[in-house]
N, C-alpha and C. Protein backbone atom coordinates (compact mmCIF):
# COMPACT_ATOMS: atom_id res chain seq x y z
N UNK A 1 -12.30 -19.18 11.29
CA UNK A 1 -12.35 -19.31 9.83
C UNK A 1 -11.34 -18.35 9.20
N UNK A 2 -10.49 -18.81 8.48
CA UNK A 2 -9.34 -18.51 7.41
C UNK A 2 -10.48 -16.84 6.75
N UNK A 3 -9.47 -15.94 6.55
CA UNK A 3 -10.12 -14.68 5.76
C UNK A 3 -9.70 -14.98 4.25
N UNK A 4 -11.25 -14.54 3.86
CA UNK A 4 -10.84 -14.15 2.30
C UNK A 4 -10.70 -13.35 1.62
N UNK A 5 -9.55 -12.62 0.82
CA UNK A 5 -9.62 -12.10 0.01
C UNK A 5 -9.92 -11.84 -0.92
N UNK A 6 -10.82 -11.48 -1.94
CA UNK A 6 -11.33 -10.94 -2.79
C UNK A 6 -10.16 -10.33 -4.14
N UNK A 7 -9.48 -10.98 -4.88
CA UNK A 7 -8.98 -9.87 -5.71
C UNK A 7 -9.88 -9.98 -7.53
N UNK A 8 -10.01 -8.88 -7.41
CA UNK A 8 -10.71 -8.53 -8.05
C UNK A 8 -10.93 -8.87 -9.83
N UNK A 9 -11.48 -9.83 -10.38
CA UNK A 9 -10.64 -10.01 -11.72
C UNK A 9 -11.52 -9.35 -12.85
N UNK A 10 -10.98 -8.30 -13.06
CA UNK A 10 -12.01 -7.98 -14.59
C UNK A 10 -11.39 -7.90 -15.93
N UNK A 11 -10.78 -8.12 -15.92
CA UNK A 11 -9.73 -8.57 -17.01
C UNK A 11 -8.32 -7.04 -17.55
N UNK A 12 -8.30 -6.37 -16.66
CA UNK A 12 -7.11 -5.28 -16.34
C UNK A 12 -6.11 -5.16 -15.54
N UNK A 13 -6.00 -6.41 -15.16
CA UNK A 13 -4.99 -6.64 -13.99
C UNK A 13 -4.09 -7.50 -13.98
N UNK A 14 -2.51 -7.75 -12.81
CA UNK A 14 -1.82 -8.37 -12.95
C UNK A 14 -1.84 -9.07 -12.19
N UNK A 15 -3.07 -9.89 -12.58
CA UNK A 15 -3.71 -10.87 -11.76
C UNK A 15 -2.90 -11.76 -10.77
N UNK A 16 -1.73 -12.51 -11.64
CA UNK A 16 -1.29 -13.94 -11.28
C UNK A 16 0.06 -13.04 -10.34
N UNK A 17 0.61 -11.88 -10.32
CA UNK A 17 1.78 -11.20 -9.82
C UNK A 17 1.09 -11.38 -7.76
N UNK A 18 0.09 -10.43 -8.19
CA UNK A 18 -0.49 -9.62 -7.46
C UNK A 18 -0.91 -10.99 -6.44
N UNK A 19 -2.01 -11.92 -6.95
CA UNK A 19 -1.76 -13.11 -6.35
C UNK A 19 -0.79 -13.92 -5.04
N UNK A 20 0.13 -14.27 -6.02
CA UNK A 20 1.37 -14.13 -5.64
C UNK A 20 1.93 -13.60 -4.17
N UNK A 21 2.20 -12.50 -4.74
CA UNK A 21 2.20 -11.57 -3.41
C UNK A 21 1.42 -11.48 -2.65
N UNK A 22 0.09 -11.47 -2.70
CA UNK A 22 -0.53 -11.77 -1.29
C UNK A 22 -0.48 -12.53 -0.47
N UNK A 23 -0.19 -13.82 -1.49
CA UNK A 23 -0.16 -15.04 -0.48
C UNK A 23 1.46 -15.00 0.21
N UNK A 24 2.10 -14.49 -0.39
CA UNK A 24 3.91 -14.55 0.03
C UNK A 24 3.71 -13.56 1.19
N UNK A 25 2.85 -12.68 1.54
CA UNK A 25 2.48 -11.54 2.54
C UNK A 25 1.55 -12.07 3.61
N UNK A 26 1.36 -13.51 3.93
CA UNK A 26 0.30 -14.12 4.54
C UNK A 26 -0.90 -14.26 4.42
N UNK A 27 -1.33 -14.03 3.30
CA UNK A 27 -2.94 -13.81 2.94
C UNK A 27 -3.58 -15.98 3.48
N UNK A 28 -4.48 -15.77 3.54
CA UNK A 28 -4.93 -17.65 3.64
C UNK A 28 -5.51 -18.28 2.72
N UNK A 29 -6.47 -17.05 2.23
CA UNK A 29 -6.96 -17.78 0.74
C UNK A 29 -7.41 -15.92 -0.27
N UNK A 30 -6.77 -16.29 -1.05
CA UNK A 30 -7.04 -15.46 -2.17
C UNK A 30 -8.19 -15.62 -3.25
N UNK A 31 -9.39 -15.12 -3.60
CA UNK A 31 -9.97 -15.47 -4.55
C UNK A 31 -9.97 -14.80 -5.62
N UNK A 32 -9.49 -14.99 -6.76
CA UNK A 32 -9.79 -14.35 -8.15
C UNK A 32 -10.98 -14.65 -8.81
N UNK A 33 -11.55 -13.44 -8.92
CA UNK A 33 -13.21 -13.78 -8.94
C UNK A 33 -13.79 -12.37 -9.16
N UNK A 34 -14.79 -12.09 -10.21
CA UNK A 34 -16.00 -11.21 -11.13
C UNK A 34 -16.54 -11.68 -10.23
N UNK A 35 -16.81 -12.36 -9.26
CA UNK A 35 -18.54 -13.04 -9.11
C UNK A 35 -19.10 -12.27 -7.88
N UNK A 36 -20.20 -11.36 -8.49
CA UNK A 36 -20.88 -9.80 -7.07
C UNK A 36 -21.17 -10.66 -5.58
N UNK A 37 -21.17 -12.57 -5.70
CA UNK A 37 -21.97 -13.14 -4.38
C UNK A 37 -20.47 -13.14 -3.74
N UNK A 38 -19.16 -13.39 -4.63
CA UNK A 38 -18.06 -13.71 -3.71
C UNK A 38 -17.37 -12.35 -3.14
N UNK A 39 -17.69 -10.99 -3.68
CA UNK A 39 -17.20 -10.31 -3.17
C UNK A 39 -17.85 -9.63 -1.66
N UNK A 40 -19.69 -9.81 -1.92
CA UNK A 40 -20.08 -9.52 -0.26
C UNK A 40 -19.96 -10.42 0.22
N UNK A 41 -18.79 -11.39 -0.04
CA UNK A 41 -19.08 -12.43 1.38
C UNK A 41 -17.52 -12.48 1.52
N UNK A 42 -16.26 -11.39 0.77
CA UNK A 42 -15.08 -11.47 1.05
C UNK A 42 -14.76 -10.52 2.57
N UNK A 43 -13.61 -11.17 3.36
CA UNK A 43 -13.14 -10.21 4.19
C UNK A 43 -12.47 -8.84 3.88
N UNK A 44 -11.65 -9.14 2.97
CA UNK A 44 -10.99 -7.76 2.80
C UNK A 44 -11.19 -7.87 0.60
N UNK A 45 -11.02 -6.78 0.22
CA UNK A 45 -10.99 -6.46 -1.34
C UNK A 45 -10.17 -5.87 -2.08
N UNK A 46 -8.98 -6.62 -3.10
CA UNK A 46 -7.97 -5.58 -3.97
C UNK A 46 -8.39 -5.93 -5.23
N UNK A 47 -8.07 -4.42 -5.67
CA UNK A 47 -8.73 -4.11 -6.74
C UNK A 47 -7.32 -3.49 -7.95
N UNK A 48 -6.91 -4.60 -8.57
CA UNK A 48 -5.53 -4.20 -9.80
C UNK A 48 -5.98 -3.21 -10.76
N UNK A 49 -5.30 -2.96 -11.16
CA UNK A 49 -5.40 -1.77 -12.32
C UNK A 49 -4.40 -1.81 -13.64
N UNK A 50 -4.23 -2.50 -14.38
CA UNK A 50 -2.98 -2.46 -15.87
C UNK A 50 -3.51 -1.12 -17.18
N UNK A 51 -3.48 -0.63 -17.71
CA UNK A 51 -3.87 0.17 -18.52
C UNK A 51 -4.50 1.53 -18.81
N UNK A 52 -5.45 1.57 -19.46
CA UNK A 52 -6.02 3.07 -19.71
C UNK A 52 -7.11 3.37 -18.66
N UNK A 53 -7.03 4.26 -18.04
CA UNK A 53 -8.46 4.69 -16.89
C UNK A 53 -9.44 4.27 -17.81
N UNK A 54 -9.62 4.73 -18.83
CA UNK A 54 -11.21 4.66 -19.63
C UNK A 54 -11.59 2.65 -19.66
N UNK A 55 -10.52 2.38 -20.41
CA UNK A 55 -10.95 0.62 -20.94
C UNK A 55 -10.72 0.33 -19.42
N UNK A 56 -10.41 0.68 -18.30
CA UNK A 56 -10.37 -0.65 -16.77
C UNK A 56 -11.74 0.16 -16.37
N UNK A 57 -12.29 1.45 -16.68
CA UNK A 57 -13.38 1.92 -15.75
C UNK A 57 -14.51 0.82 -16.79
N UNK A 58 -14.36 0.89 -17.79
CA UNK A 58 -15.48 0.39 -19.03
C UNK A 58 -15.46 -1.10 -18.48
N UNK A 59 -14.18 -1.92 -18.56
CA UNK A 59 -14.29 -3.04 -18.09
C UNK A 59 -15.03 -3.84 -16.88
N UNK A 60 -14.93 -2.43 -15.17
CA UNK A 60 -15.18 -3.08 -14.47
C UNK A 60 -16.68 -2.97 -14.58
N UNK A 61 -17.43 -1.45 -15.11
CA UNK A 61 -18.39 -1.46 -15.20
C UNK A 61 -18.90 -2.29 -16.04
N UNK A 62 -18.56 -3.39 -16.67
CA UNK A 62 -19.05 -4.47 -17.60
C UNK A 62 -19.56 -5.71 -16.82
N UNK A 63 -18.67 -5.69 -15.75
CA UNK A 63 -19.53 -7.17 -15.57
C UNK A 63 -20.52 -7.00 -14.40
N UNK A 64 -21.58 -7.57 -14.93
CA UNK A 64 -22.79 -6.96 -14.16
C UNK A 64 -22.88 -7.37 -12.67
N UNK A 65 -23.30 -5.97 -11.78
CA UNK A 65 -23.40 -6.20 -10.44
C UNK A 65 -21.99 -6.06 -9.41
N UNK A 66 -20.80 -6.14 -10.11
CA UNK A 66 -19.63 -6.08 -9.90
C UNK A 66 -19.13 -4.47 -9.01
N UNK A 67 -19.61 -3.68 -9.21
CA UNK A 67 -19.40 -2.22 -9.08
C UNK A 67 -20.11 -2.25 -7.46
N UNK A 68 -21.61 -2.67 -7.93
CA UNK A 68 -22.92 -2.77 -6.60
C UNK A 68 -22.43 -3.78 -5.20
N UNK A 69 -21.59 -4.78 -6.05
CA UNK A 69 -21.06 -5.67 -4.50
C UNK A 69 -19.61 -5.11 -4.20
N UNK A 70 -18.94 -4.34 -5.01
CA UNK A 70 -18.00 -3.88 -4.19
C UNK A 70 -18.86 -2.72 -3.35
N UNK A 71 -19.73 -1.60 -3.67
CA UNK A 71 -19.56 -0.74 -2.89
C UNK A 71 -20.38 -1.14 -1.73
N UNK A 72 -21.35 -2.08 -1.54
CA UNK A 72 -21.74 -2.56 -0.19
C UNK A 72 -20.99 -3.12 0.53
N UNK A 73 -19.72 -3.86 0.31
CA UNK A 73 -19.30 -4.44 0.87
C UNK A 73 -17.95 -3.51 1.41
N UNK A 74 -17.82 -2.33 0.95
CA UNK A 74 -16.60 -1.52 1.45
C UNK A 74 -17.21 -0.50 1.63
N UNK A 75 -18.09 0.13 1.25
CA UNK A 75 -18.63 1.54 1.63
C UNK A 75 -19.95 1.40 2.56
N UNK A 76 -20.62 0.49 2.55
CA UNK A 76 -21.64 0.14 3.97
C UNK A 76 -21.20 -0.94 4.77
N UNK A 77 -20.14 -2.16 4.38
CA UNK A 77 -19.74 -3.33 4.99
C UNK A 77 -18.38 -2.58 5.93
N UNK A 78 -17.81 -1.45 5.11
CA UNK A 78 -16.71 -1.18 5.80
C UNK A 78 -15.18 -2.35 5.47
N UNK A 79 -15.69 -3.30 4.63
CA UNK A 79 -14.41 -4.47 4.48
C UNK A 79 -13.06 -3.62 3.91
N UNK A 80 -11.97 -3.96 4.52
CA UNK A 80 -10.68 -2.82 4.39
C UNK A 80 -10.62 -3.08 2.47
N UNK A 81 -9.99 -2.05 1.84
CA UNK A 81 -9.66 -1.96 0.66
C UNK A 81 -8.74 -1.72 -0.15
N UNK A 82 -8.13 -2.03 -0.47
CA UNK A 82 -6.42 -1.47 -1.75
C UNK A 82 -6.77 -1.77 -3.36
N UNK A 83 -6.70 -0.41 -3.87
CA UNK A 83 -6.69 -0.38 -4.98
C UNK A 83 -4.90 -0.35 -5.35
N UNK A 84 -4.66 -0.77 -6.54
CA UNK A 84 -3.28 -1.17 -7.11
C UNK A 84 -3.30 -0.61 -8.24
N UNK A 85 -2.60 0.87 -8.62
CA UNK A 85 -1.93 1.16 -9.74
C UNK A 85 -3.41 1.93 -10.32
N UNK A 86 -4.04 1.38 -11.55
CA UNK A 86 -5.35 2.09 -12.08
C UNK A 86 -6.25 1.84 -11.46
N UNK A 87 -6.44 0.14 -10.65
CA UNK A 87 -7.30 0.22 -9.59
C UNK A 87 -7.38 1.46 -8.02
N UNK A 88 -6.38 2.19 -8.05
CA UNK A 88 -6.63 3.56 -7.00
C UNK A 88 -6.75 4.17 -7.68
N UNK A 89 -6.43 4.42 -9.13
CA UNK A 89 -7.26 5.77 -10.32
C UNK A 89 -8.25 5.56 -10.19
N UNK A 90 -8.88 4.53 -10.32
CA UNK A 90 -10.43 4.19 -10.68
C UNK A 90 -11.16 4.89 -9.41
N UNK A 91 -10.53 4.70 -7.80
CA UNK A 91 -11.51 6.16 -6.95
C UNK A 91 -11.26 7.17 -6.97
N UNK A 92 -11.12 7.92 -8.02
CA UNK A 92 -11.48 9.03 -8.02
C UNK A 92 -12.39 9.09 -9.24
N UNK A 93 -13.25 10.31 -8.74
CA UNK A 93 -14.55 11.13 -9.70
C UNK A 93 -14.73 11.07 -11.31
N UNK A 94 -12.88 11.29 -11.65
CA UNK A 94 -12.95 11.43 -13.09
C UNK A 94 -11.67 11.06 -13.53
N UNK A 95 -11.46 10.10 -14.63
CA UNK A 95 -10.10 10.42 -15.48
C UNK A 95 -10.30 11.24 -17.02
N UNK A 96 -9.09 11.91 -16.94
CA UNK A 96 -9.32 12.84 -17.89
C UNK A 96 -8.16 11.58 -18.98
N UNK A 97 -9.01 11.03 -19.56
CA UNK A 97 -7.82 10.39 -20.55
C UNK A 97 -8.68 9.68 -21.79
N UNK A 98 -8.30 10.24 -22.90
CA UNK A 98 -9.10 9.62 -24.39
C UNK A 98 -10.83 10.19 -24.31
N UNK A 99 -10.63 11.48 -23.90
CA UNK A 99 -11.89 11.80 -22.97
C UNK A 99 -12.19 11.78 -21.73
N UNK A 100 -13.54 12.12 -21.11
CA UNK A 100 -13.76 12.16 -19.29
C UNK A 100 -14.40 10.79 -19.44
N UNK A 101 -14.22 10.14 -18.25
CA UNK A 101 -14.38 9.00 -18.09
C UNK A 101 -14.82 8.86 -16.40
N UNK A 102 -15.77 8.52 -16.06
CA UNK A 102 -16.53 8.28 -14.88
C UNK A 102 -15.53 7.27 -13.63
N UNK A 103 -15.26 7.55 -12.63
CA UNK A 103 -14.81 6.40 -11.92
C UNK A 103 -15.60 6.20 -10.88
N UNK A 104 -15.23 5.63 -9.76
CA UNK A 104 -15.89 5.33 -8.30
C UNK A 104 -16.39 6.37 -7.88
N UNK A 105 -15.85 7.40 -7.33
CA UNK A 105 -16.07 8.16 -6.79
C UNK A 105 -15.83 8.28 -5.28
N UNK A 106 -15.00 7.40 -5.02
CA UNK A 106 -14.86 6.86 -3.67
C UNK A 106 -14.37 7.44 -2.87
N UNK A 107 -12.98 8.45 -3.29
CA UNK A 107 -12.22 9.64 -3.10
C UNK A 107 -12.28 10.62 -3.98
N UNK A 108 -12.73 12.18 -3.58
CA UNK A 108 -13.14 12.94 -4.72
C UNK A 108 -11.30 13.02 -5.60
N UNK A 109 -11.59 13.72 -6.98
CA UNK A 109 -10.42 14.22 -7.20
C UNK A 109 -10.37 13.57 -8.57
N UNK A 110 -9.39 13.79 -9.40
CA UNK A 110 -9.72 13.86 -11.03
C UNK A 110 -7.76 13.03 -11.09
N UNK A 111 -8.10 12.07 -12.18
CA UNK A 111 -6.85 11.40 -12.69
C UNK A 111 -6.62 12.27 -14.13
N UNK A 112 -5.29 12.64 -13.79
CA UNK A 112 -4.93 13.57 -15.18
C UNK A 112 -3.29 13.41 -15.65
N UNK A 113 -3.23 13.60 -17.04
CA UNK A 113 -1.58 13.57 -17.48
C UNK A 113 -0.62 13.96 -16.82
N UNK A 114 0.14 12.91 -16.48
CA UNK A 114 1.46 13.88 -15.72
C UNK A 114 2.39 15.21 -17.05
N UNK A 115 2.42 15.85 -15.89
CA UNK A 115 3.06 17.15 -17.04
C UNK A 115 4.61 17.21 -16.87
N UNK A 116 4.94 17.34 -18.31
CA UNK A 116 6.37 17.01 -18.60
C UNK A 116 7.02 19.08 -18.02
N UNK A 117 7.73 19.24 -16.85
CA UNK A 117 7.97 20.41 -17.08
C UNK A 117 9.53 20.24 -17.16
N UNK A 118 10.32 19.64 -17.14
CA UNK A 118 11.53 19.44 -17.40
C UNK A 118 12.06 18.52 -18.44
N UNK A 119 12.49 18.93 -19.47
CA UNK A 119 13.09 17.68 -20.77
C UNK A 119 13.33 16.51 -19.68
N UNK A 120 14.04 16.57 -18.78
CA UNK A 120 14.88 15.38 -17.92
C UNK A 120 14.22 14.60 -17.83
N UNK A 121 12.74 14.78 -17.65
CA UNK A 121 12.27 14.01 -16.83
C UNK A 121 10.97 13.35 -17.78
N UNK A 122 10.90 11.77 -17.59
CA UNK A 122 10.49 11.15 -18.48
C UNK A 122 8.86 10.48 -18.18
N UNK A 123 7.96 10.19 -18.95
CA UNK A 123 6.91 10.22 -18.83
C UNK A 123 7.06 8.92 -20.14
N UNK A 124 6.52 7.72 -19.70
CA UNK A 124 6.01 7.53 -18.07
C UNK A 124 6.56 7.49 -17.05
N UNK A 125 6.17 7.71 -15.66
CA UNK A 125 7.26 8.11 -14.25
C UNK A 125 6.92 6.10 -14.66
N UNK A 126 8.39 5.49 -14.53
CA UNK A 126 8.48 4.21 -14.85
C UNK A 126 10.18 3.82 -13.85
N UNK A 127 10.23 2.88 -13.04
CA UNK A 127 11.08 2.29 -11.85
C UNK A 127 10.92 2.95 -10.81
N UNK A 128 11.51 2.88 -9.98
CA UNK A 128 12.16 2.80 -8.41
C UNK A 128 11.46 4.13 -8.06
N UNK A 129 11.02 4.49 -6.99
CA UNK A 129 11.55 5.86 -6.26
C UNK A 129 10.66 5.80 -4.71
N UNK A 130 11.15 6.95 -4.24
CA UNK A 130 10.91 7.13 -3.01
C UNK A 130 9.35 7.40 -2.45
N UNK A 131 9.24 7.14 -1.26
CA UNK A 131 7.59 7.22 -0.72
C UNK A 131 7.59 7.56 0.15
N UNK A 132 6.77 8.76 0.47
CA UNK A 132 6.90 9.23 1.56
C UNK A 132 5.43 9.38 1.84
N UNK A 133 5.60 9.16 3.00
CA UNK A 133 3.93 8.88 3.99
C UNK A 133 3.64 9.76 4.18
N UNK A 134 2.43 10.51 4.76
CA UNK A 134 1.96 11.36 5.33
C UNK A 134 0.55 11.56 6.38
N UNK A 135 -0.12 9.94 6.22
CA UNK A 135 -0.84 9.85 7.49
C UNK A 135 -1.40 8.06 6.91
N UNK A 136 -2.48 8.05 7.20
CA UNK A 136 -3.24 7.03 7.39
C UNK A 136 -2.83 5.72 7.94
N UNK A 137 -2.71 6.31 9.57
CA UNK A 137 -2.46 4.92 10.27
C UNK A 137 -0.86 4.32 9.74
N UNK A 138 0.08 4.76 9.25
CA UNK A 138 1.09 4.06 9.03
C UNK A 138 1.07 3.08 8.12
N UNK A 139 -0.23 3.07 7.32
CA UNK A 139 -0.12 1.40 6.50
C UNK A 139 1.00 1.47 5.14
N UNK A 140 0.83 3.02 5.03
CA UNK A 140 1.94 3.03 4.05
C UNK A 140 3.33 3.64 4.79
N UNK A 141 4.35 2.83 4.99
CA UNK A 141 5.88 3.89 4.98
C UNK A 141 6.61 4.05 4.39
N UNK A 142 7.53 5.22 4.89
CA UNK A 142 8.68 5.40 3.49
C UNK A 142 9.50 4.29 3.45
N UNK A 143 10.09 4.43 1.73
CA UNK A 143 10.89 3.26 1.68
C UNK A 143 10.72 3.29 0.03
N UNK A 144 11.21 2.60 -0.60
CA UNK A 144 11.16 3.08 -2.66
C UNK A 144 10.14 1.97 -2.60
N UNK A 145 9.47 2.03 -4.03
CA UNK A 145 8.52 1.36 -4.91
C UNK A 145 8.83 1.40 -6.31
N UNK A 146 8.38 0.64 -6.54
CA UNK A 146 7.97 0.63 -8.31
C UNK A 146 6.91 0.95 -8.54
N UNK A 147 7.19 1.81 -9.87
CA UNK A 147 5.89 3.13 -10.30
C UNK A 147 6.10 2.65 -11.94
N UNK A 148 4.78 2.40 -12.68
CA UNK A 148 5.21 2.81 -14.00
C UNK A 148 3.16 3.22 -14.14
N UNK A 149 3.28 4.84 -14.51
CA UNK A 149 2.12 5.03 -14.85
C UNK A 149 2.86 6.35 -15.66
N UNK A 150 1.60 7.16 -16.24
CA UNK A 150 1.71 7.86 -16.76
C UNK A 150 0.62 9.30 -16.68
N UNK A 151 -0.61 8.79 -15.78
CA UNK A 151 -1.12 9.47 -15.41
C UNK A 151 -1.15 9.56 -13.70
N UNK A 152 -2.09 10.98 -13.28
CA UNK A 152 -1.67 10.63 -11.71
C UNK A 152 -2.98 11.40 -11.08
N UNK A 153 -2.90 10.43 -9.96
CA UNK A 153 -4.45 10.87 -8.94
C UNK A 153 -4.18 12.55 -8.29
N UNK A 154 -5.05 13.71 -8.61
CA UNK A 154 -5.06 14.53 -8.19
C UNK A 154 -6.38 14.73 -7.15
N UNK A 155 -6.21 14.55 -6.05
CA UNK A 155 -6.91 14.59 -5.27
C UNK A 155 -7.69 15.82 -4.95
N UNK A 156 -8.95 15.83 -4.57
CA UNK A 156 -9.80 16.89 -4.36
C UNK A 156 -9.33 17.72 -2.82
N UNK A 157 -9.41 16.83 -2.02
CA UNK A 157 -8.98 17.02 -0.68
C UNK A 157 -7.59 16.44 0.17
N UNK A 158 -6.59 17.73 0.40
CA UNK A 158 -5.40 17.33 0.72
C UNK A 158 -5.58 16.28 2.02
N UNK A 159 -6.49 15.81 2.68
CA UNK A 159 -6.23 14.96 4.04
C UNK A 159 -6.80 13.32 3.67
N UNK A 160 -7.00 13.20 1.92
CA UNK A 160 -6.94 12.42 1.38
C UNK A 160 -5.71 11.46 0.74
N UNK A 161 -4.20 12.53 0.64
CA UNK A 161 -3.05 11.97 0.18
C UNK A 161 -2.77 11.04 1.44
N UNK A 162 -2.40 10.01 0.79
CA UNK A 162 -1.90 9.13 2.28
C UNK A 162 -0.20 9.03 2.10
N UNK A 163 0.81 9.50 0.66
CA UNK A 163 1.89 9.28 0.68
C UNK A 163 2.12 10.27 -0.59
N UNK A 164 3.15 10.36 -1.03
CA UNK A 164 3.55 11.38 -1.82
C UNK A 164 4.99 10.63 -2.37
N UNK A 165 5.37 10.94 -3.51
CA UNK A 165 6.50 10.72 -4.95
C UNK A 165 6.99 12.34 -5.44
N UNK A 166 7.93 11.99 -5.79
CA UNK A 166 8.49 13.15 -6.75
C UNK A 166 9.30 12.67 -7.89
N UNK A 167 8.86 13.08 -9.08
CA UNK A 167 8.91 13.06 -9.96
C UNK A 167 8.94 14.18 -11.23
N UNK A 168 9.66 15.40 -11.09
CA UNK A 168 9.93 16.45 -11.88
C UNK A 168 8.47 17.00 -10.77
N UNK A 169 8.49 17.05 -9.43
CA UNK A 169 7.47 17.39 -8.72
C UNK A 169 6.44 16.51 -7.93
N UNK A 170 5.96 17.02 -7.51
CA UNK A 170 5.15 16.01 -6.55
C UNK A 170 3.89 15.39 -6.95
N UNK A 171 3.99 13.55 -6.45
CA UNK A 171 3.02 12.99 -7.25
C UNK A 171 2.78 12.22 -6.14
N UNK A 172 1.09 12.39 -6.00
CA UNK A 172 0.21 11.62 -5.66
C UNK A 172 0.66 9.98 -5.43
N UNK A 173 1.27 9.07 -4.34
CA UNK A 173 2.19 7.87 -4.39
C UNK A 173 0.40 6.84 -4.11
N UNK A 174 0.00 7.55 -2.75
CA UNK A 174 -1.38 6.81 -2.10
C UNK A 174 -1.98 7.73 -1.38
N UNK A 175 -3.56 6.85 -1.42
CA UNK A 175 -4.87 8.17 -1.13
C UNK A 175 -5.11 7.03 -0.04
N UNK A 176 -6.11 7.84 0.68
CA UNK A 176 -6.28 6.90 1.82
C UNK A 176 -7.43 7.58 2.72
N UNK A 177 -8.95 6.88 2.97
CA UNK A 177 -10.04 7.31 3.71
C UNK A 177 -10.91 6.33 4.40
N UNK A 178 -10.63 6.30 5.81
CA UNK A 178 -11.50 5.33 6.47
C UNK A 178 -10.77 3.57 6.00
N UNK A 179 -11.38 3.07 5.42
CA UNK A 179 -10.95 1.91 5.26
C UNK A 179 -10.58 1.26 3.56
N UNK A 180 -10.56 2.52 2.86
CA UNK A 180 -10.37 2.66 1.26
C UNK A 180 -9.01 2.93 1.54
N UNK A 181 -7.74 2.33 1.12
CA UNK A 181 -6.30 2.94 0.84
C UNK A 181 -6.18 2.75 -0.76
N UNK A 182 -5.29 3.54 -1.61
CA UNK A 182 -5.16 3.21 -2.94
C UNK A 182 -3.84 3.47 -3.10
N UNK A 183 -2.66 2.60 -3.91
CA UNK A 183 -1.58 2.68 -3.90
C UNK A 183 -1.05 2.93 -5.72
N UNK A 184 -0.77 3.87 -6.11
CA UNK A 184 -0.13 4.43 -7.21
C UNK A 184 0.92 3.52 -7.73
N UNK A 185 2.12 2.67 -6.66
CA UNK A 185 3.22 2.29 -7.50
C UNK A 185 2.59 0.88 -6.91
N UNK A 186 3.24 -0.42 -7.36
CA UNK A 186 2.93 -1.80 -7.89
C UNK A 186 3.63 -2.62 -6.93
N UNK A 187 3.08 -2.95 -5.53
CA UNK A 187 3.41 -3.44 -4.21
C UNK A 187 3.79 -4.92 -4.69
N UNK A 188 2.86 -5.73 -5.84
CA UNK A 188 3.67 -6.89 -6.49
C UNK A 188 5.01 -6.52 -7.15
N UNK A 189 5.57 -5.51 -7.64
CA UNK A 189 6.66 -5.38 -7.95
C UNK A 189 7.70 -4.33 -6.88
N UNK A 190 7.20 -4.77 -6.16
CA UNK A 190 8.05 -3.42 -5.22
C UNK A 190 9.32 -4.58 -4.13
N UNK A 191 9.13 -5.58 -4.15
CA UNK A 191 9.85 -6.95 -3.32
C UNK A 191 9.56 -6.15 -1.74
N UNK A 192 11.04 -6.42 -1.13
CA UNK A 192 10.41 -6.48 0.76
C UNK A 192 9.27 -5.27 0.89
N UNK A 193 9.35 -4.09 0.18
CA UNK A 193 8.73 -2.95 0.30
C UNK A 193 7.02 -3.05 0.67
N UNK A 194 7.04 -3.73 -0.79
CA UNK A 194 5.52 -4.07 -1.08
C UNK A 194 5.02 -5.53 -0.72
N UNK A 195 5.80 -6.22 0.02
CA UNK A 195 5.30 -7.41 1.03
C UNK A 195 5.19 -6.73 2.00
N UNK A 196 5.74 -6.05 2.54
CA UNK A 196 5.31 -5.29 3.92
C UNK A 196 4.25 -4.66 4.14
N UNK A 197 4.21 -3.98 2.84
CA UNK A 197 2.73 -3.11 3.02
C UNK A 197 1.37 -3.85 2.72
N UNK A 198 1.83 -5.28 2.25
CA UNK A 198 0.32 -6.00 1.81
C UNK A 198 0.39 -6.52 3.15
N UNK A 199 1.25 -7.07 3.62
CA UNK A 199 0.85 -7.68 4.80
C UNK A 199 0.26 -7.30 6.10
N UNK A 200 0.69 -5.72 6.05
CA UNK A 200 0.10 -4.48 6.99
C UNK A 200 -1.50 -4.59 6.77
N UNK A 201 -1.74 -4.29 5.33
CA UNK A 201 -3.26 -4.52 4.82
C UNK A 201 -4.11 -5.70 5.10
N UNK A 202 -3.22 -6.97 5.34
CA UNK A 202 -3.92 -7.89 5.82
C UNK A 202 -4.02 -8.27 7.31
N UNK A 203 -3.37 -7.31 8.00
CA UNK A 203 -3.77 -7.15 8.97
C UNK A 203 -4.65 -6.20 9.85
N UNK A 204 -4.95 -5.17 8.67
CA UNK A 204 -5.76 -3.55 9.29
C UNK A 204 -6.87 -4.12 9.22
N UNK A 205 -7.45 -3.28 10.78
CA UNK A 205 -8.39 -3.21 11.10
C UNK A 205 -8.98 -2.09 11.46
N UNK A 206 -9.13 -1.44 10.26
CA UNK A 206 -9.65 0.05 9.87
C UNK A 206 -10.85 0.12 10.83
């Protein structure tokens, strides 16, 4: 039986991109789908992210049961996971933005303003740049991405970074634990880069 994917739709995401790319990365069937029965019965789960930590955490916590079938199905099911852009903000503990704002909790560590310490350097960290890995199984390697955020995952525990950016300093690229990976820059907009790495994902077997 063909695997399904699960991507996640709560209305903060770049749904139809992201799509797209999975299936151009070998995915077999993609489902875009709120619905808590289709996600414990998906093989693997991505989770997009477009906007403010607060309105995508408010959003996903809106549709009911949605929160409860992801975490059985990735935190007791073990089903592999990629968060995309605010969807990997969303595991961590807290975003500090328009106020504290509650997330997963999935990876400890707090989403906060990137800090402008050089005029040069522009906020939002927005196009191209470099990625550099630093463990988890290889699913992420170096090679550039596309980044446009403005805030950034500060992780609680350094053996949680799975890749690293620089950007007037070093930024949080992907977190990565057990079978949770979360990717900072936009693997639908990244071309061979970010087909490679979805397709890696659809093949881990965390």
């Amino acid at each position: 039986m063909a695997e399904i994917v699960a991507l996640i739709d709560y209305g903060a995401g770049n749904l139809r991109s992201v799509h797209n790319a999975l299936m151009a990365a070998g995915a077999a069937e993609v489902s875009v789908t709120a619905d808590p029965e289709v996600v414990r019965a998906a093989d693997r789960i991505v989770l997009p992210g477009v906007g403010a930590f607060k309105s995508c955490a408010e959003a996903l916590r809106g549709v009911p049961g949605l929160v409860d079938a992801m975490e059985e199905r990735v935190l007791v099911g073990a089903a592999p996971f990629l968060g995309i852009c605010v969807g990997m903000q969303l595991l961590a503990d807290r975003g500090i933005e328009f106020g504290v704002t509650e997330g997963l909790g999935w990876i400890g560590g707090e989403v906060r303003p990137i800090e402008r310490t050089d005029p040069a350097i522009k906020v939002p960290h927005m196009g191209w740049n470099d990625v550099e890995p630093s463990h988890h199984e290889s699913l992420v390697e170096g090679g550039e991405a596309y980044f446009l955020h403005s805030y950034h995952f500060v992780t609680a525990q350094g053996t949680d970074v799975a890749a690293m950016t620089d950007h007037g300093g070093g930024l949080v690229a992907a977190v990565g634990r057990d079978n949770i990976l979360g990717v900072q820059f936009h693997p639908e907009k990244s071309q061979d880069y970010g087909l490679a790495l979805l397709a890696r994902f659809l093949d881990w077997k965390p």
